[in-house]
C-alpha atoms as a PDB file:
ATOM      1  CA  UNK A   1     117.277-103.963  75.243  1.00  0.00           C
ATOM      2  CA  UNK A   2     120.484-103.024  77.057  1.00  0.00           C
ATOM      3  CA  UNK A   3     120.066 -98.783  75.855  1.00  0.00           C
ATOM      4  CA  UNK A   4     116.673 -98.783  77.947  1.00  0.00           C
ATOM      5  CA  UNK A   5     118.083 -99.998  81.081  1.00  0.00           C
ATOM      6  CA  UNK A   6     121.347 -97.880  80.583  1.00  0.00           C
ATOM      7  CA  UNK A   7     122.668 -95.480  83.055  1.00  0.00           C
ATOM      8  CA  UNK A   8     124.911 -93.139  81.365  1.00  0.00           C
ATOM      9  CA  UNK A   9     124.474 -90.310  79.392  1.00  0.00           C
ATOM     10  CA  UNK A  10     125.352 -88.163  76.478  1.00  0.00           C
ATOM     11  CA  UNK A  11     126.203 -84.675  77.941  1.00  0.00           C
ATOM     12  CA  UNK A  12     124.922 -82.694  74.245  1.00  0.00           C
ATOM     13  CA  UNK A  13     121.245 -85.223  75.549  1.00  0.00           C
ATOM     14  CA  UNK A  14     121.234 -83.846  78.795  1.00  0.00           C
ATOM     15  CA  UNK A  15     122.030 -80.387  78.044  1.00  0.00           C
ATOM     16  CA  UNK A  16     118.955 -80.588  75.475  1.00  0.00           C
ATOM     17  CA  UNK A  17     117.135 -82.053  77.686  1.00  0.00           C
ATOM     18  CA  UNK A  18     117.976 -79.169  80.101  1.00  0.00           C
ATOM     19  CA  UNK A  19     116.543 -76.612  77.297  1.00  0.00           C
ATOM     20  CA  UNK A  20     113.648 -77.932  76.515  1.00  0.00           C
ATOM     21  CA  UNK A  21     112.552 -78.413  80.268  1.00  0.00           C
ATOM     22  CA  UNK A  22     114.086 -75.210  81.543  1.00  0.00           C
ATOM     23  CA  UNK A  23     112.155 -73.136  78.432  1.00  0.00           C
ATOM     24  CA  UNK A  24     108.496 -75.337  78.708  1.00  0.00           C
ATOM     25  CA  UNK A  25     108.304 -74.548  82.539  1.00  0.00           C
ATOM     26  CA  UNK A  26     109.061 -71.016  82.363  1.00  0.00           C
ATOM     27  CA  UNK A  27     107.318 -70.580  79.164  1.00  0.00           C
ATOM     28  CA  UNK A  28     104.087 -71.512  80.557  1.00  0.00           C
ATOM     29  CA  UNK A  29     104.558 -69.642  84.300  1.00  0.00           C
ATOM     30  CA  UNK A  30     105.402 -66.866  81.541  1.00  0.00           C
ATOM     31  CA  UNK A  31     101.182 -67.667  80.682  1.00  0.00           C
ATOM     32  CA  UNK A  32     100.385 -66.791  83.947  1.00  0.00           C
ATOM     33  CA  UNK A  33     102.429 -63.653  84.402  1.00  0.00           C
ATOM     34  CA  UNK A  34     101.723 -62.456  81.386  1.00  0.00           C
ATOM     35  CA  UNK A  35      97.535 -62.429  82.280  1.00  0.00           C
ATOM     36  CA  UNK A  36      97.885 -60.645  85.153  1.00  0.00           C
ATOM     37  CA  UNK A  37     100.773 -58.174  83.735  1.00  0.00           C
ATOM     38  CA  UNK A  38      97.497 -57.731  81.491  1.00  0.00           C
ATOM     39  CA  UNK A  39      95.380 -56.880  83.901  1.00  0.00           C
ATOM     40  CA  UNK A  40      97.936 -53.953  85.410  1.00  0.00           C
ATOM     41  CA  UNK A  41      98.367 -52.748  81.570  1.00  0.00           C
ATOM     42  CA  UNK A  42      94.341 -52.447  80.833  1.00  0.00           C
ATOM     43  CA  UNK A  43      93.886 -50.175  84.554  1.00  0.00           C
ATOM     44  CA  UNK A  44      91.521 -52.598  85.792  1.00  0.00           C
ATOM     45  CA  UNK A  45      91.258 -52.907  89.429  1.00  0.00           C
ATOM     46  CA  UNK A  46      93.585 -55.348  91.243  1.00  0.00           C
ATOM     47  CA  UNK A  47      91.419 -58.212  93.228  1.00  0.00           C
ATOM     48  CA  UNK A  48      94.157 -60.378  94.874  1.00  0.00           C
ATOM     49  CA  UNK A  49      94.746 -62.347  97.161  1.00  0.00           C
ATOM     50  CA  UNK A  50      97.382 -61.301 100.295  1.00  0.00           C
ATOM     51  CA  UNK A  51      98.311 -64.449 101.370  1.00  0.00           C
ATOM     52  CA  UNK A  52     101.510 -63.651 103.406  1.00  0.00           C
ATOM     53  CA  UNK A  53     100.274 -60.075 104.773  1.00  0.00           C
ATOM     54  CA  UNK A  54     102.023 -57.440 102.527  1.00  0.00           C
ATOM     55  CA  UNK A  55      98.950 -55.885 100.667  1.00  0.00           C
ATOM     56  CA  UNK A  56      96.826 -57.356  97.901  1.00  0.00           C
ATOM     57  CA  UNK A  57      98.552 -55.183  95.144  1.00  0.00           C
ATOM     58  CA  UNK A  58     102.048 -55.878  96.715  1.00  0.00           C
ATOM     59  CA  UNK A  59     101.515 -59.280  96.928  1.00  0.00           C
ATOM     60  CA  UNK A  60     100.350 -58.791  92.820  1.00  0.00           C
ATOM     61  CA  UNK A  61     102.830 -56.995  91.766  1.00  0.00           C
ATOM     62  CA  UNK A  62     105.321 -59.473  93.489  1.00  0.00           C
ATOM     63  CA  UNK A  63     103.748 -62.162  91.322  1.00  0.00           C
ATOM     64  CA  UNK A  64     103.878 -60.381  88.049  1.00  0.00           C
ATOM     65  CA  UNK A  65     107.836 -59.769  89.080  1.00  0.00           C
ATOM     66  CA  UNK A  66     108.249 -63.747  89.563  1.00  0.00           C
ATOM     67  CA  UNK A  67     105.863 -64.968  86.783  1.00  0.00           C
ATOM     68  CA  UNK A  68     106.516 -62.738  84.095  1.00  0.00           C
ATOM     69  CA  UNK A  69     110.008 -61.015  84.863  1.00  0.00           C
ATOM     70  CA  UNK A  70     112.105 -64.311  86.209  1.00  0.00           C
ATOM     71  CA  UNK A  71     110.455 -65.885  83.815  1.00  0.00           C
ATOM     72  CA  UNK A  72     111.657 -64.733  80.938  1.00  0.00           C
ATOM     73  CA  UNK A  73     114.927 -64.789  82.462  1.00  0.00           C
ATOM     74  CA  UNK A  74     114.850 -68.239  82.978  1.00  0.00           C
ATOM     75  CA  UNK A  75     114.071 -69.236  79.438  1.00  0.00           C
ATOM     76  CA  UNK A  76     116.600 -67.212  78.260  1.00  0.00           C
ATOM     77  CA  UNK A  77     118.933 -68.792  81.054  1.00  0.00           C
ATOM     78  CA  UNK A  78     119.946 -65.333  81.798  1.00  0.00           C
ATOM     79  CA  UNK A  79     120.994 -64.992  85.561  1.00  0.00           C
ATOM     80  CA  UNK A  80     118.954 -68.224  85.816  1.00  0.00           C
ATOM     81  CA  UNK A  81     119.580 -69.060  89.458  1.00  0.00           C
ATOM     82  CA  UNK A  82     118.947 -65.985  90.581  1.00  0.00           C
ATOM     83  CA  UNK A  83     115.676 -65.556  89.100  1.00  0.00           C
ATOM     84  CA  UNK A  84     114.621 -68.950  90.073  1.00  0.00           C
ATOM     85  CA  UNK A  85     114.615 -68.050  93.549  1.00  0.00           C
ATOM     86  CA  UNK A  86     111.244 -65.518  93.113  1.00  0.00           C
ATOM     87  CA  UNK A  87     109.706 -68.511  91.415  1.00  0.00           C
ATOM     88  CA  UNK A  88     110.123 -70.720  94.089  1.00  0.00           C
ATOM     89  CA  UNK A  89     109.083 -68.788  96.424  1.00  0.00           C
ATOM     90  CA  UNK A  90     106.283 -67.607  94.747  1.00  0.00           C
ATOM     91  CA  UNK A  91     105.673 -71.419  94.277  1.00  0.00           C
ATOM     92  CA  UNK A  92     106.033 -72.277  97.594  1.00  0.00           C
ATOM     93  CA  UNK A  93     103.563 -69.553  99.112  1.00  0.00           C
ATOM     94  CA  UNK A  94     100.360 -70.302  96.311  1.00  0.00           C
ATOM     95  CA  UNK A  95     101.176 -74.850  97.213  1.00  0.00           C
ATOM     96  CA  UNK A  96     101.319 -74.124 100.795  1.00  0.00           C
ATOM     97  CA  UNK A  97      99.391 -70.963 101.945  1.00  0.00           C
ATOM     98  CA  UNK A  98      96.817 -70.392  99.407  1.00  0.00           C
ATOM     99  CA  UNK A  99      95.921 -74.067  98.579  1.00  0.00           C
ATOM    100  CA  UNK A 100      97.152 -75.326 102.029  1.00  0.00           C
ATOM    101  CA  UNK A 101      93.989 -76.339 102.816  1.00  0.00           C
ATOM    102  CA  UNK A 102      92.880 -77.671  99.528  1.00  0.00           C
ATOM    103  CA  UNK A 103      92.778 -81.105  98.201  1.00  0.00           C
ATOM    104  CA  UNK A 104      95.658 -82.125  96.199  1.00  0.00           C
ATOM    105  CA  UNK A 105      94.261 -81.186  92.966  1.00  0.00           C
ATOM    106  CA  UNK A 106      94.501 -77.816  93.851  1.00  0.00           C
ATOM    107  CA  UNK A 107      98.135 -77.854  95.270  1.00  0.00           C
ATOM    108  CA  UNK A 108      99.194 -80.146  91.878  1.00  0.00           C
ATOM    109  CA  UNK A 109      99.792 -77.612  89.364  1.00  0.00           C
ATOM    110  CA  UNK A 110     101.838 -75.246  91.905  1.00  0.00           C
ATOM    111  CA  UNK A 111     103.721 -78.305  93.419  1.00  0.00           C
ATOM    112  CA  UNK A 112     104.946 -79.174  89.830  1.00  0.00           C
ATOM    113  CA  UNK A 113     106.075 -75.970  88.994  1.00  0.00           C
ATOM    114  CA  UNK A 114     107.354 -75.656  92.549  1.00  0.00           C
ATOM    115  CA  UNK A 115     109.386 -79.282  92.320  1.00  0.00           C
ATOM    116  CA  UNK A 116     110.802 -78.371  88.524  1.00  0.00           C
ATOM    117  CA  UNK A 117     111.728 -74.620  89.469  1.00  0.00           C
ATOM    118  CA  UNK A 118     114.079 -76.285  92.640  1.00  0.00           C
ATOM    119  CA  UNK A 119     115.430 -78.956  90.149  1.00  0.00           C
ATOM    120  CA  UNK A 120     116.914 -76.407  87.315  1.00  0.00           C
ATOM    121  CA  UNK A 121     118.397 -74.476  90.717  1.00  0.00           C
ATOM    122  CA  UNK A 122     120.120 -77.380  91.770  1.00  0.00           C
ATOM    123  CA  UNK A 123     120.959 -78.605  87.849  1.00  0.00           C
ATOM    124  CA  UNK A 124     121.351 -74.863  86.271  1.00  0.00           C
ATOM    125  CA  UNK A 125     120.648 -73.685  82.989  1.00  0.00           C
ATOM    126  CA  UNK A 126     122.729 -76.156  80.746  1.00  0.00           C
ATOM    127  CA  UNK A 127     125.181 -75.351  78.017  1.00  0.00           C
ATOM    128  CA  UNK A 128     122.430 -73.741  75.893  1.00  0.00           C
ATOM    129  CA  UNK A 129     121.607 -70.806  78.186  1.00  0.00           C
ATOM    130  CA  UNK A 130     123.194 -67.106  78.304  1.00  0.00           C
ATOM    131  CA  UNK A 131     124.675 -67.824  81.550  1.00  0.00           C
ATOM    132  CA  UNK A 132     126.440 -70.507  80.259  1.00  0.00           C
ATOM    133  CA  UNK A 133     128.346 -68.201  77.211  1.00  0.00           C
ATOM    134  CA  UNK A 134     128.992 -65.830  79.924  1.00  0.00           C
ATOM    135  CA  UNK A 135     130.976 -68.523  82.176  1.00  0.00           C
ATOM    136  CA  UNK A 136     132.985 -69.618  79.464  1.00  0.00           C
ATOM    137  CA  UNK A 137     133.830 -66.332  78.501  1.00  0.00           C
ATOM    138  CA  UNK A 138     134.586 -65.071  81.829  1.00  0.00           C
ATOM    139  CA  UNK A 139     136.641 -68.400  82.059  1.00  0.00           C
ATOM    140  CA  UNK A 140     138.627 -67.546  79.253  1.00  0.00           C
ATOM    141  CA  UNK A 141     139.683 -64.468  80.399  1.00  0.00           C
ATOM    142  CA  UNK A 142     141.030 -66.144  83.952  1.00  0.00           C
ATOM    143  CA  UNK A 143     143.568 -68.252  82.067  1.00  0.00           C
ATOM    144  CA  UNK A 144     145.571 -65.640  81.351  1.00  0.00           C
END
């Protein structure tokens, strides 16, 4: 009874834990980039919407960059901070522009996405990431 109520934690746990989250979330927003990296790949005509004023196949192309692109970079937790900020963004326009107006079952899916993107830029990748075997490396070569 006293582990479920227990406060601390294993840093190896949380690090997992870190993984697994950090991959799942990007792997599926990697899903959605993916089908409409499809549709740029197969010619078909772009029919999108332009929700902050730059052009339909701007806007597009600016959500293949963050769903597909930053993406991938974030399950590899390659420059993982950095390409979280696309995502977010990207987030934050389709919860509170495009589905502004709609019920919360519409906003749900981009809101969770939205609220798990901000959490892994405020936790970072873990140990398990690229970025992190790039810090300690680079940290190595500081003691000198």
């Amino acid at each position: 009874m006293k582990r479920i109520f227990n406060t601390n934690y294993n840093h190896q746990s949380l690090d997992l834990g870190l993984l697994i989250f950090r991959v799942g979330f990007a792997a599926i927003m990697l899903t959605h980039g993916w089908s409409k990296l499809s549709v740029v790949l197969s010619g078909a005509e772009v029919q999108f919407a332009d929700p902050i004023g730059l052009g339909m196949v701007t806007s597009f192309y600016l959500a293949i960059f963050a769903e597909f692109f930053c993406a991938i970079l974030v399950v590899l937790g390659l420059f993982t901070r950095l390409a979280l900020l696309p995502l977010i963004i990207t987030m934050a326009v389709v919860v509170f522009v495009v589905h502004g107006a709609d019920p919360f079952s519409k906003q749900e899916p981009g809101l969770m996405f939205l609220l798990a993107f901000v959490f892994l830029l405020f936790s970072g990748p873990g140990r398990f990431s690229i970025d992190s075997i790039i810090a300690r490396k680079t940290n190595k070569r500081r003691t000198f």
